[in-house]
N, C-alpha and C. Protein backbone atom coordinates (compact mmCIF):
# COMPACT_ATOMS: atom_id res chain seq x y z
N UNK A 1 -4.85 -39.45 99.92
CA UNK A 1 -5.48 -40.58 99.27
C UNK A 1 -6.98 -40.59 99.53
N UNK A 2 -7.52 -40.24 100.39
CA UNK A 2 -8.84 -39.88 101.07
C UNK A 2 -9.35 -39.17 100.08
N UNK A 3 -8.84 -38.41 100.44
CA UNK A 3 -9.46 -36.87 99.59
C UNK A 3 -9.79 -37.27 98.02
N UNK A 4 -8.66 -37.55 97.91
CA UNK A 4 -9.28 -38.12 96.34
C UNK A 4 -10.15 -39.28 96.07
N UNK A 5 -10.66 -40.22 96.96
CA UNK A 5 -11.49 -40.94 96.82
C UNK A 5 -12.89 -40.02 96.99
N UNK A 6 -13.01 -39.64 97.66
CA UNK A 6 -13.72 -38.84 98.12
C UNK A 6 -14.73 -37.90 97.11
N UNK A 7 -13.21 -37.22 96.31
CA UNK A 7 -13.71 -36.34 95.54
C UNK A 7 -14.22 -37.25 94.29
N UNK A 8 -13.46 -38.59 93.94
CA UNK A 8 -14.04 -39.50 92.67
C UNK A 8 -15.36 -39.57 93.06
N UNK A 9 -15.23 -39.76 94.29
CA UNK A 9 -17.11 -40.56 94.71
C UNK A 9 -17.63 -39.39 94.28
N UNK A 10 -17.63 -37.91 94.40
CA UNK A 10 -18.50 -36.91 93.79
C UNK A 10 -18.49 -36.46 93.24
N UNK A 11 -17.64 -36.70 91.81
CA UNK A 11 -17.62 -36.47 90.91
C UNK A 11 -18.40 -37.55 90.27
N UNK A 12 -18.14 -39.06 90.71
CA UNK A 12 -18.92 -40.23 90.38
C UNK A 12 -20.66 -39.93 90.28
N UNK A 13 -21.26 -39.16 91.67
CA UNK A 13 -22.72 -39.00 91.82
C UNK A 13 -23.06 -37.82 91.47
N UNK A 14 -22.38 -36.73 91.19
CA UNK A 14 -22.80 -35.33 90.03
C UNK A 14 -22.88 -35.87 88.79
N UNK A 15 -21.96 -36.91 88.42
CA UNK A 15 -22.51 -37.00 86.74
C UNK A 15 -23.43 -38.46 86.59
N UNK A 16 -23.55 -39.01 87.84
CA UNK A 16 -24.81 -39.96 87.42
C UNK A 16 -26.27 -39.32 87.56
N UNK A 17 -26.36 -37.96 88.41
CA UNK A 17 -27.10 -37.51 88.84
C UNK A 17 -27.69 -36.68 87.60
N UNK A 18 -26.51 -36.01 87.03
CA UNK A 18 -26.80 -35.23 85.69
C UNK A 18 -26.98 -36.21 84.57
N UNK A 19 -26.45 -37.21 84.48
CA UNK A 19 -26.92 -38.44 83.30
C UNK A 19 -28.62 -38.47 83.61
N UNK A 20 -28.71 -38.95 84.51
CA UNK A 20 -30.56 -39.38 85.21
C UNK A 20 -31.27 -38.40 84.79
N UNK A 21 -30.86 -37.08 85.28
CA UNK A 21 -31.58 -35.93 84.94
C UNK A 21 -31.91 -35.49 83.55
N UNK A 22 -30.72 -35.88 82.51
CA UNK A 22 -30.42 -35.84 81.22
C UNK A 22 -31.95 -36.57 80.45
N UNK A 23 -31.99 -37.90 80.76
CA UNK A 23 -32.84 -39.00 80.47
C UNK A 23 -33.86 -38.68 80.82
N UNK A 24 -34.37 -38.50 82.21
CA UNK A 24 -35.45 -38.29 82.53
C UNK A 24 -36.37 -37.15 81.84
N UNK A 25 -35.34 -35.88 81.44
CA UNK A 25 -36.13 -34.67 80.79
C UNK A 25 -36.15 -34.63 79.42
N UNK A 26 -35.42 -35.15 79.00
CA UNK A 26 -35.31 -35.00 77.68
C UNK A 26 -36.29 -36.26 76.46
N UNK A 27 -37.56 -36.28 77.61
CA UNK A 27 -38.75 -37.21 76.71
C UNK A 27 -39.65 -36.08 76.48
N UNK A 28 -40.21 -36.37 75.63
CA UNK A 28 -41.85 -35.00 75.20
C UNK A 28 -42.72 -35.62 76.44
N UNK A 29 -43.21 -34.11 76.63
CA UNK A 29 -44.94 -34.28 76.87
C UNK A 29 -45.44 -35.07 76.80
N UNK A 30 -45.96 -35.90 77.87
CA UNK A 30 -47.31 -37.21 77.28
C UNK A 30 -48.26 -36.49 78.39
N UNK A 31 -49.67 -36.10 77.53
CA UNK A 31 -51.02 -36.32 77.98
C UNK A 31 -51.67 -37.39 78.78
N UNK A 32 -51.88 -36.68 80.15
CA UNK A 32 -52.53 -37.74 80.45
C UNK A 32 -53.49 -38.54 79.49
N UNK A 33 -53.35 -39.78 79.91
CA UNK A 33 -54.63 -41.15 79.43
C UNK A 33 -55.89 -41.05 79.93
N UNK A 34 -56.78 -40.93 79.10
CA UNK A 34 -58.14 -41.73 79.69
C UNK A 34 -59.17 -41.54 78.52
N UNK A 35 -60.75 -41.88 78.85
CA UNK A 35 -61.65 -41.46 78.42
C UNK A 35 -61.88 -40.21 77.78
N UNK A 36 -61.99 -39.51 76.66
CA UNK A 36 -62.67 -38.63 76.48
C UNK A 36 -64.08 -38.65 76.62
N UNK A 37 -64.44 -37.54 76.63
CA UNK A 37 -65.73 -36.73 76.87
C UNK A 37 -66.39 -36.35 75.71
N UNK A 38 -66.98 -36.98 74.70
CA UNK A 38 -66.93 -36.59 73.36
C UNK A 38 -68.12 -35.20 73.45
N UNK A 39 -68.83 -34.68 74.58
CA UNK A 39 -70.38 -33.93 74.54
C UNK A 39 -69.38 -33.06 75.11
N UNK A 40 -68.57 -33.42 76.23
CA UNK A 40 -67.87 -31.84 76.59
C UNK A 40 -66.46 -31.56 75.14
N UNK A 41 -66.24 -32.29 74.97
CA UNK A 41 -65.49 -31.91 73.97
C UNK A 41 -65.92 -31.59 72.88
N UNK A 42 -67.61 -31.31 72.38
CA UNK A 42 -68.09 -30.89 71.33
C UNK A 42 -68.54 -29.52 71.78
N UNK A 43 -68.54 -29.44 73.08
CA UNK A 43 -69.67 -28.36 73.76
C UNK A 43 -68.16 -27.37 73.78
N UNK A 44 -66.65 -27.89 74.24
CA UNK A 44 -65.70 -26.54 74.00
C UNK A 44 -65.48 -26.51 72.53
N UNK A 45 -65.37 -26.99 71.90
CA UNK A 45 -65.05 -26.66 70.30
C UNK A 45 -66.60 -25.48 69.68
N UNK A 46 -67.53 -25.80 70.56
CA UNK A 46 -68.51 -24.56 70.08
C UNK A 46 -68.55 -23.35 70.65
N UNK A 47 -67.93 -23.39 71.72
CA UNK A 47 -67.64 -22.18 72.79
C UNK A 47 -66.13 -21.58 72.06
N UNK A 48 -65.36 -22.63 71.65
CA UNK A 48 -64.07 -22.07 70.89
C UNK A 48 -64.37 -21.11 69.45
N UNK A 49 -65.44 -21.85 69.02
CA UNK A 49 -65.94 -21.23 67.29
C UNK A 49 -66.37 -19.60 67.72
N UNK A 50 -67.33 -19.94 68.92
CA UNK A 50 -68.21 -18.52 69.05
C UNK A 50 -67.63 -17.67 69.80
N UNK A 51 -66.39 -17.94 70.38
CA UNK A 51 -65.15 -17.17 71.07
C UNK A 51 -64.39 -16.20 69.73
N UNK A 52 -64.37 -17.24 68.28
CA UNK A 52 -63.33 -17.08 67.21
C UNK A 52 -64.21 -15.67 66.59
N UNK A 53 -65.26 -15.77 66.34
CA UNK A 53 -66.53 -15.28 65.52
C UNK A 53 -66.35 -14.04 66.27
N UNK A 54 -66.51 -14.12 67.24
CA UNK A 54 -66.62 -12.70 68.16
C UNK A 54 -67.63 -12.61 69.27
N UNK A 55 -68.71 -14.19 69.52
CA UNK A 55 -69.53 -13.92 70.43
C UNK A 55 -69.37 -13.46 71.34
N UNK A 56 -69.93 -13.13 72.38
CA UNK A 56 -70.12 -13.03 73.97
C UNK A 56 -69.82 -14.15 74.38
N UNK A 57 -68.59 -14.38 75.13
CA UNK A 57 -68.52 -15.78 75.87
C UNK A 57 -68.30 -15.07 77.70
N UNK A 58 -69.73 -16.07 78.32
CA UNK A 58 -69.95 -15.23 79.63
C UNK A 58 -68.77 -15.06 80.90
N UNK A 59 -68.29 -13.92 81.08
CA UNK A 59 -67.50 -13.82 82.03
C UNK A 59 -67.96 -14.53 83.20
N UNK A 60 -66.65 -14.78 84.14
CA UNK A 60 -66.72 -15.45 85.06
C UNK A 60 -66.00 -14.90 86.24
N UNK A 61 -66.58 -14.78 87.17
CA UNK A 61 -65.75 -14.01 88.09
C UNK A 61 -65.26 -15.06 89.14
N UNK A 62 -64.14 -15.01 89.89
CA UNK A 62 -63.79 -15.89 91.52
C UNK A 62 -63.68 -14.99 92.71
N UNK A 63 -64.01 -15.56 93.33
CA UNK A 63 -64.29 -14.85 94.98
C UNK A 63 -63.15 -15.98 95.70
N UNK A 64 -61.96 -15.06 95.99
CA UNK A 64 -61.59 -16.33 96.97
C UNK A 64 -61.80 -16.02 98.43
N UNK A 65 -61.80 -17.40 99.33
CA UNK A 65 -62.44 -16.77 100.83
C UNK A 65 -60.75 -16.79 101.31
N UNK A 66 -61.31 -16.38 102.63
CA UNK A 66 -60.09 -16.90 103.41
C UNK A 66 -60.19 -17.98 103.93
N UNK A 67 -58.69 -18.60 104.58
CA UNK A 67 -58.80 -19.79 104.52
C UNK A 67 -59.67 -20.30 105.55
N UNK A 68 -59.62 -21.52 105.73
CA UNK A 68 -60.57 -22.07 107.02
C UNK A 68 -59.46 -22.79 107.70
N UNK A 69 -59.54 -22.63 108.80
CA UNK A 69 -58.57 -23.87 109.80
C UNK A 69 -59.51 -24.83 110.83
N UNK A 70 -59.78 -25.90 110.91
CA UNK A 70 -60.96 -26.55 111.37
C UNK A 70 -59.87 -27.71 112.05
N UNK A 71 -60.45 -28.55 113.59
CA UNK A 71 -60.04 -29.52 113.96
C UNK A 71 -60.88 -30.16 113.72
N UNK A 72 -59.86 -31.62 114.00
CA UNK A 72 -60.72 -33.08 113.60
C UNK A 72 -60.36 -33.26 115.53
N UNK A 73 -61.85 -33.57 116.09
CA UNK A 73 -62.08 -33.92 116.97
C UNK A 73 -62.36 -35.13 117.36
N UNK A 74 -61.91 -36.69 118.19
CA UNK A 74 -62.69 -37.46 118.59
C UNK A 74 -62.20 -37.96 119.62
N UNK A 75 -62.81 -39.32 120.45
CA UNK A 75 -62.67 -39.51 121.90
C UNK A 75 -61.48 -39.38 122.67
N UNK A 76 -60.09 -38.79 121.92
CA UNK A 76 -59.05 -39.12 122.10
C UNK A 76 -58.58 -37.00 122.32
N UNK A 77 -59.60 -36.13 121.28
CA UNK A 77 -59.02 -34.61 121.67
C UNK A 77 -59.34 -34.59 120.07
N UNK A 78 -58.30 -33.79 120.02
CA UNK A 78 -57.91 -32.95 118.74
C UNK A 78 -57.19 -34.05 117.85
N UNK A 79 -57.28 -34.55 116.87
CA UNK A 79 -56.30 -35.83 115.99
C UNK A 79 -55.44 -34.96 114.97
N UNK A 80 -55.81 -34.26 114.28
CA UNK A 80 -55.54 -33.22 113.53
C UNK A 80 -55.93 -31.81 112.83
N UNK A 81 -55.44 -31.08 111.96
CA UNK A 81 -56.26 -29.75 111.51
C UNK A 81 -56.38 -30.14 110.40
N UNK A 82 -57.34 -29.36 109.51
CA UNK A 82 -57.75 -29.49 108.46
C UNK A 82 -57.59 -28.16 107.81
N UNK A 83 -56.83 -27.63 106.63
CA UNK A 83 -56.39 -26.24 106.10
C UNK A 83 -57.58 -26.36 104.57
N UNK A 84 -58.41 -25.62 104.78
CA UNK A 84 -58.99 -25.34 102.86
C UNK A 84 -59.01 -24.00 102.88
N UNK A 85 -58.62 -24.09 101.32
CA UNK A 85 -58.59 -23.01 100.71
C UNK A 85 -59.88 -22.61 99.49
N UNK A 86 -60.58 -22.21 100.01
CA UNK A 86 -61.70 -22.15 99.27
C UNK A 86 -62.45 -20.96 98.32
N UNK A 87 -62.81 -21.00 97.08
CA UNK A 87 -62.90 -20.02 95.77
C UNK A 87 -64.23 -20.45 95.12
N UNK A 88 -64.71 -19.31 95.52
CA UNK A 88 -66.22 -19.50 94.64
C UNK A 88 -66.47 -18.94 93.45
N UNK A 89 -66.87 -19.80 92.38
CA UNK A 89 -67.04 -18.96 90.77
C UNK A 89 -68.58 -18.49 91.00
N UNK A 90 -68.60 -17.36 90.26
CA UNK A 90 -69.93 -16.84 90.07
C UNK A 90 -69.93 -16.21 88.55
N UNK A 91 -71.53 -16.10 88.27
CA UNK A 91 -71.21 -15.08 87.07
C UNK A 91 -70.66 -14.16 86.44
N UNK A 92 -70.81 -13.20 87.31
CA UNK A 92 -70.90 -11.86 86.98
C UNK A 92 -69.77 -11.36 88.03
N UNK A 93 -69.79 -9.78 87.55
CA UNK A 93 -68.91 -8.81 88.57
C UNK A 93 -69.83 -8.52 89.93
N UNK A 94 -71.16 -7.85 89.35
CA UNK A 94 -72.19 -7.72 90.64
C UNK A 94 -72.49 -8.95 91.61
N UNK A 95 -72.76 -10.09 90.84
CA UNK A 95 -72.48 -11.29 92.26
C UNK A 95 -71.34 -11.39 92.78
N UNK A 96 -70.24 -11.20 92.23
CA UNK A 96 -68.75 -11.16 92.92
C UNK A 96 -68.84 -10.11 94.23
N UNK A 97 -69.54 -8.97 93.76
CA UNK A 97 -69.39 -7.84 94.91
C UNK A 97 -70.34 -8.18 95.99
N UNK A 98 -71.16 -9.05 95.41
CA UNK A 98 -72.36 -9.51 96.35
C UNK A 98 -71.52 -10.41 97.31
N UNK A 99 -70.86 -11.72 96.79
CA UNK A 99 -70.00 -12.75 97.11
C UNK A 99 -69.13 -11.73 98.75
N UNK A 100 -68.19 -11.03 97.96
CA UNK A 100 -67.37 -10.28 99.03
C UNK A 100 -67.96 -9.64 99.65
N UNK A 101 -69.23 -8.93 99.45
CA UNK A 101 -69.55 -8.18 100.91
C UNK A 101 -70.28 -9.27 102.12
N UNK A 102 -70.90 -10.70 101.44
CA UNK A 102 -71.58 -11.57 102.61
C UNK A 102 -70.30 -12.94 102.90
N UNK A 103 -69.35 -12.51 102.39
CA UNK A 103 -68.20 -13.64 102.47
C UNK A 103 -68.51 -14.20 104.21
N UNK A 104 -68.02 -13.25 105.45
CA UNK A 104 -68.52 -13.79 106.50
C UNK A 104 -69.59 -14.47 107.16
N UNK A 105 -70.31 -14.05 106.29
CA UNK A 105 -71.47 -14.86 106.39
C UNK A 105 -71.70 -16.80 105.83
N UNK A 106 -70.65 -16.57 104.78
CA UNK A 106 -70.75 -17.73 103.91
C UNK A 106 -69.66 -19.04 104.91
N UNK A 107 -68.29 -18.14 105.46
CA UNK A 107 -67.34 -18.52 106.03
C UNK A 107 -67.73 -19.13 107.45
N UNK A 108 -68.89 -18.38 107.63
CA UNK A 108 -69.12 -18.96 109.17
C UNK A 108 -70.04 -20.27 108.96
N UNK A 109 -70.95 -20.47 108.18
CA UNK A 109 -71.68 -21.59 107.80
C UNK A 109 -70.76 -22.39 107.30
N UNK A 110 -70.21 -22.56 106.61
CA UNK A 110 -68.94 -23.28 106.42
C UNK A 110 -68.18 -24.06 107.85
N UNK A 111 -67.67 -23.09 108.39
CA UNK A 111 -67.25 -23.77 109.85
C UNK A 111 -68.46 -24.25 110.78
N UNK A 112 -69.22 -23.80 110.86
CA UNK A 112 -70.23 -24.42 111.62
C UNK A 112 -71.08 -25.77 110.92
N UNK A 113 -70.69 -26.28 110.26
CA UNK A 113 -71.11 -27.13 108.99
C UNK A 113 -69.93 -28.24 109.15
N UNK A 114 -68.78 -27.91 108.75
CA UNK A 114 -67.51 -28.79 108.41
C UNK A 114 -66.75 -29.09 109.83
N UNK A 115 -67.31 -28.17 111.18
CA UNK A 115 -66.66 -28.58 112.21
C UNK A 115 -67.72 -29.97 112.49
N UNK A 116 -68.59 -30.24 112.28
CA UNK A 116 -69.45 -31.30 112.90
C UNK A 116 -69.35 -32.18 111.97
N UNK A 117 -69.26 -32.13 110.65
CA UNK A 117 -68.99 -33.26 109.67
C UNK A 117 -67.58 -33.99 109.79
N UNK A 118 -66.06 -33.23 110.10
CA UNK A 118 -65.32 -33.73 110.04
C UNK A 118 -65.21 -34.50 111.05
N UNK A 119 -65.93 -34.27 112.04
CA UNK A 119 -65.94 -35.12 113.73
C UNK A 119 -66.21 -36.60 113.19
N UNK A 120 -67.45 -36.44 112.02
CA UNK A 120 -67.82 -37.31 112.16
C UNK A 120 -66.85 -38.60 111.21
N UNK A 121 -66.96 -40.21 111.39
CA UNK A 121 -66.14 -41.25 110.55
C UNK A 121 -66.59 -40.94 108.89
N UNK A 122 -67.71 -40.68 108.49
CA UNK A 122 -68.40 -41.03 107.35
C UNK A 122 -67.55 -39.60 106.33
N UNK A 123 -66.87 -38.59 106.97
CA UNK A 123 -66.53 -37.85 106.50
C UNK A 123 -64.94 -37.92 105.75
N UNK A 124 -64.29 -39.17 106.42
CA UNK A 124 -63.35 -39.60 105.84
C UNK A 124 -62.47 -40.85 105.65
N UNK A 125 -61.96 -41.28 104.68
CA UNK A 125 -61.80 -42.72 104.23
C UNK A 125 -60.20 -43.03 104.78
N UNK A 126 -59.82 -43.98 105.50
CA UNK A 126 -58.69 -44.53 106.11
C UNK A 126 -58.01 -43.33 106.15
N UNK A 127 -58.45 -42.24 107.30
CA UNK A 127 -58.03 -41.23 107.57
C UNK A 127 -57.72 -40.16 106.45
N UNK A 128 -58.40 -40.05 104.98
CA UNK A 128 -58.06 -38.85 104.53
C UNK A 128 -59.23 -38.85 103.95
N UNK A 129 -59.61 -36.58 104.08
CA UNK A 129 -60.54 -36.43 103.46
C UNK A 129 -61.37 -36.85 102.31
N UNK A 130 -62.85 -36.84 102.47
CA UNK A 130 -63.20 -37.53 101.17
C UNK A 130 -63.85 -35.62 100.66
N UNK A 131 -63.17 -35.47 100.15
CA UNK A 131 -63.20 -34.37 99.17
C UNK A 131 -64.22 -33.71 98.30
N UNK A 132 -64.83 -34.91 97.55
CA UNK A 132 -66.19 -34.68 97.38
C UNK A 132 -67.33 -34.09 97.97
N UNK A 133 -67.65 -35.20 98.98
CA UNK A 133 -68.43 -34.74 99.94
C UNK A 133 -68.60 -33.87 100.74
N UNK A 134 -67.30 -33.20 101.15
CA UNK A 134 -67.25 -31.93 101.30
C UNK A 134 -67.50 -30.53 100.67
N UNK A 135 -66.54 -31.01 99.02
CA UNK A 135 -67.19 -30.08 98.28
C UNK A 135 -68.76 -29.89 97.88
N UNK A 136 -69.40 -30.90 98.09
CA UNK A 136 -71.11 -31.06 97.73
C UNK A 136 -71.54 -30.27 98.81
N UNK A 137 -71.32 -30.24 99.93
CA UNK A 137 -71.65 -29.92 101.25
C UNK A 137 -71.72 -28.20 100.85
N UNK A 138 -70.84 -27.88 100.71
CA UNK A 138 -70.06 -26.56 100.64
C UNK A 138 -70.95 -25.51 100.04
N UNK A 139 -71.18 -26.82 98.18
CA UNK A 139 -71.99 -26.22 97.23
C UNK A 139 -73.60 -25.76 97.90
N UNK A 140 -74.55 -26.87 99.03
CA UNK A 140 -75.59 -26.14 99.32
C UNK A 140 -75.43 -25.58 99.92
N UNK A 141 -74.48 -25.13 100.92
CA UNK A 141 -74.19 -24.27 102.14
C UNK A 141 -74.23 -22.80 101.32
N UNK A 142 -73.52 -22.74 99.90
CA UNK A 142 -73.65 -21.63 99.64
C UNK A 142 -74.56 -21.17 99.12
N UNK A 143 -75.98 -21.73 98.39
CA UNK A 143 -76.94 -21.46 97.87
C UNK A 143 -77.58 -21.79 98.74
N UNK A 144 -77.27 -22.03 100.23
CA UNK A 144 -78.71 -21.90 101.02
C UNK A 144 -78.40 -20.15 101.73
N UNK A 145 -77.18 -19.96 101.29
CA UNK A 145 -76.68 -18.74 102.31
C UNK A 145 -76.95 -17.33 101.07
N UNK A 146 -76.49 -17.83 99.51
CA UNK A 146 -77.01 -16.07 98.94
C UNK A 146 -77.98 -16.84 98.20
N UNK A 147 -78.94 -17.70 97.74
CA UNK A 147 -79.89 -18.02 97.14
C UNK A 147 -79.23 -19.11 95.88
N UNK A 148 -79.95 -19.11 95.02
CA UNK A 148 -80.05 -20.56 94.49
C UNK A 148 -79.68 -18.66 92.74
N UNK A 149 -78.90 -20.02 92.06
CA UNK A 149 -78.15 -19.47 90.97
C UNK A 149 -76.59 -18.38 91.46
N UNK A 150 -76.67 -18.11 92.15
CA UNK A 150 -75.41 -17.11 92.66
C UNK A 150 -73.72 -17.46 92.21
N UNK A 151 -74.01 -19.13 92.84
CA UNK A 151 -72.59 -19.70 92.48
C UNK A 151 -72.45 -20.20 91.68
N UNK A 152 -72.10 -20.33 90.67
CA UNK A 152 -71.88 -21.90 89.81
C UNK A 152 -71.10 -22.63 90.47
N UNK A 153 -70.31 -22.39 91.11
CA UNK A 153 -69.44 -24.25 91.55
C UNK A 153 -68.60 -23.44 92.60
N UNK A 154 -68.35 -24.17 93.93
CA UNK A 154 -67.41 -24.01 95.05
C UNK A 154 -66.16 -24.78 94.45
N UNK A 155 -64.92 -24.02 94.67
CA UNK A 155 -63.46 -24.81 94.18
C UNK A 155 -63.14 -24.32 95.57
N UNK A 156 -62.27 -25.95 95.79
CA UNK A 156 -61.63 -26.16 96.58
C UNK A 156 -59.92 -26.11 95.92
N UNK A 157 -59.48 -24.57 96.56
CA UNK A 157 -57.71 -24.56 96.13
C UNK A 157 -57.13 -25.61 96.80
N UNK A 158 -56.92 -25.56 97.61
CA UNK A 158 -56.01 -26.37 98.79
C UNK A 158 -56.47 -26.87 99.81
N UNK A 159 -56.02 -28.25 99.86
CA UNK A 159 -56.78 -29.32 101.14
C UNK A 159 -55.67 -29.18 101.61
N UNK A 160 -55.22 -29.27 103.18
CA UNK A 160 -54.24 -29.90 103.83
C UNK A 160 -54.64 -30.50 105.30
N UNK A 161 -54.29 -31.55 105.16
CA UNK A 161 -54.48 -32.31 106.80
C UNK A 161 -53.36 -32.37 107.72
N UNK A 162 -53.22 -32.28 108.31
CA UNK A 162 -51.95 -32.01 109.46
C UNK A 162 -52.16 -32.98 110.74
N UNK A 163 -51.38 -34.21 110.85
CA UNK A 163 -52.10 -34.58 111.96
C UNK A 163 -51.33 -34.06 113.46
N UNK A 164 -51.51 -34.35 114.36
CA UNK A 164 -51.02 -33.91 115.83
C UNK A 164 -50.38 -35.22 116.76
């Protein structure tokens, strides 16, 4: 008598489980909501035309670093680690090779930079990174380290905070 209650009850929560699942997937696609951009959205529809035509549309290369592992230090020790995963776009192939041969160089300013910022409160909001500011940080760190035009933009792959 068990057994078969047992087995109703899971047969009961496999097919409510597969009903839910049913419902839940079987809506279309919705686009996120918001604002458009009507200047960036005129500026890709001209990059799309001169892509169609046959222009030159400028390659882009990524440099990814390795990762960084950084503590959050304060009066108390170590609070937690901080994991980024960090990818620099550049123009070209030759700044890319430029990128990878001074990568250590870029990686160590980085930690010597983000170990003293994360110490500090202003670096993060009710305990989680403020992201931005880091990435801004990042961006002069790297044009003070191979010169000014090299990067177009520091991407941040992966944040992770870990506390202890």
């Amino acid at each position: 008598m068990k057994v078969a209650i047992i087995a109703l009850v899971a047969v009961l929560l496999l097919g409510g489980g597969a009903a839910g699942a049913y419902f839940y997937f079987d809506k279309p696609a919705i686009a996120a909501g918001g604002p458009v951009d009507e200047a960036a959205k005129a500026e890709h529809d001209a990059k799309t035309a001169e892509a169609a035509e046959g222009a030159a549309v400028p390659a882009q290369e990524f440099v990814q670093l390795d990762a960084l592992i950084l503590p959050v230090i304060d009066e108390h020790g170590v609070t937690q680690v901080v994991s980024m995963v960090v990818t620099l776009e550049v123009p070209d192939k030759a700044t890319a090779d430029e990128v990878k041969r001074l990568s250590p160089r870029i990686q160590d300013a980085f930690i010597q930079d983000m170990y003293g910022v994360l110490n500090r409160k202003n670096s993060m909001e009710n305990g989680v990174l403020k992201v931005n500011l880091i990435k801004g940080r990042m961006n002069k760190l790297t044009e003070k380290v191979l010169g000014p035009g090299k990067v177009n933009e520091v991407l941040l792959q992966v944040v992770q905070q870990r506390s202890l």
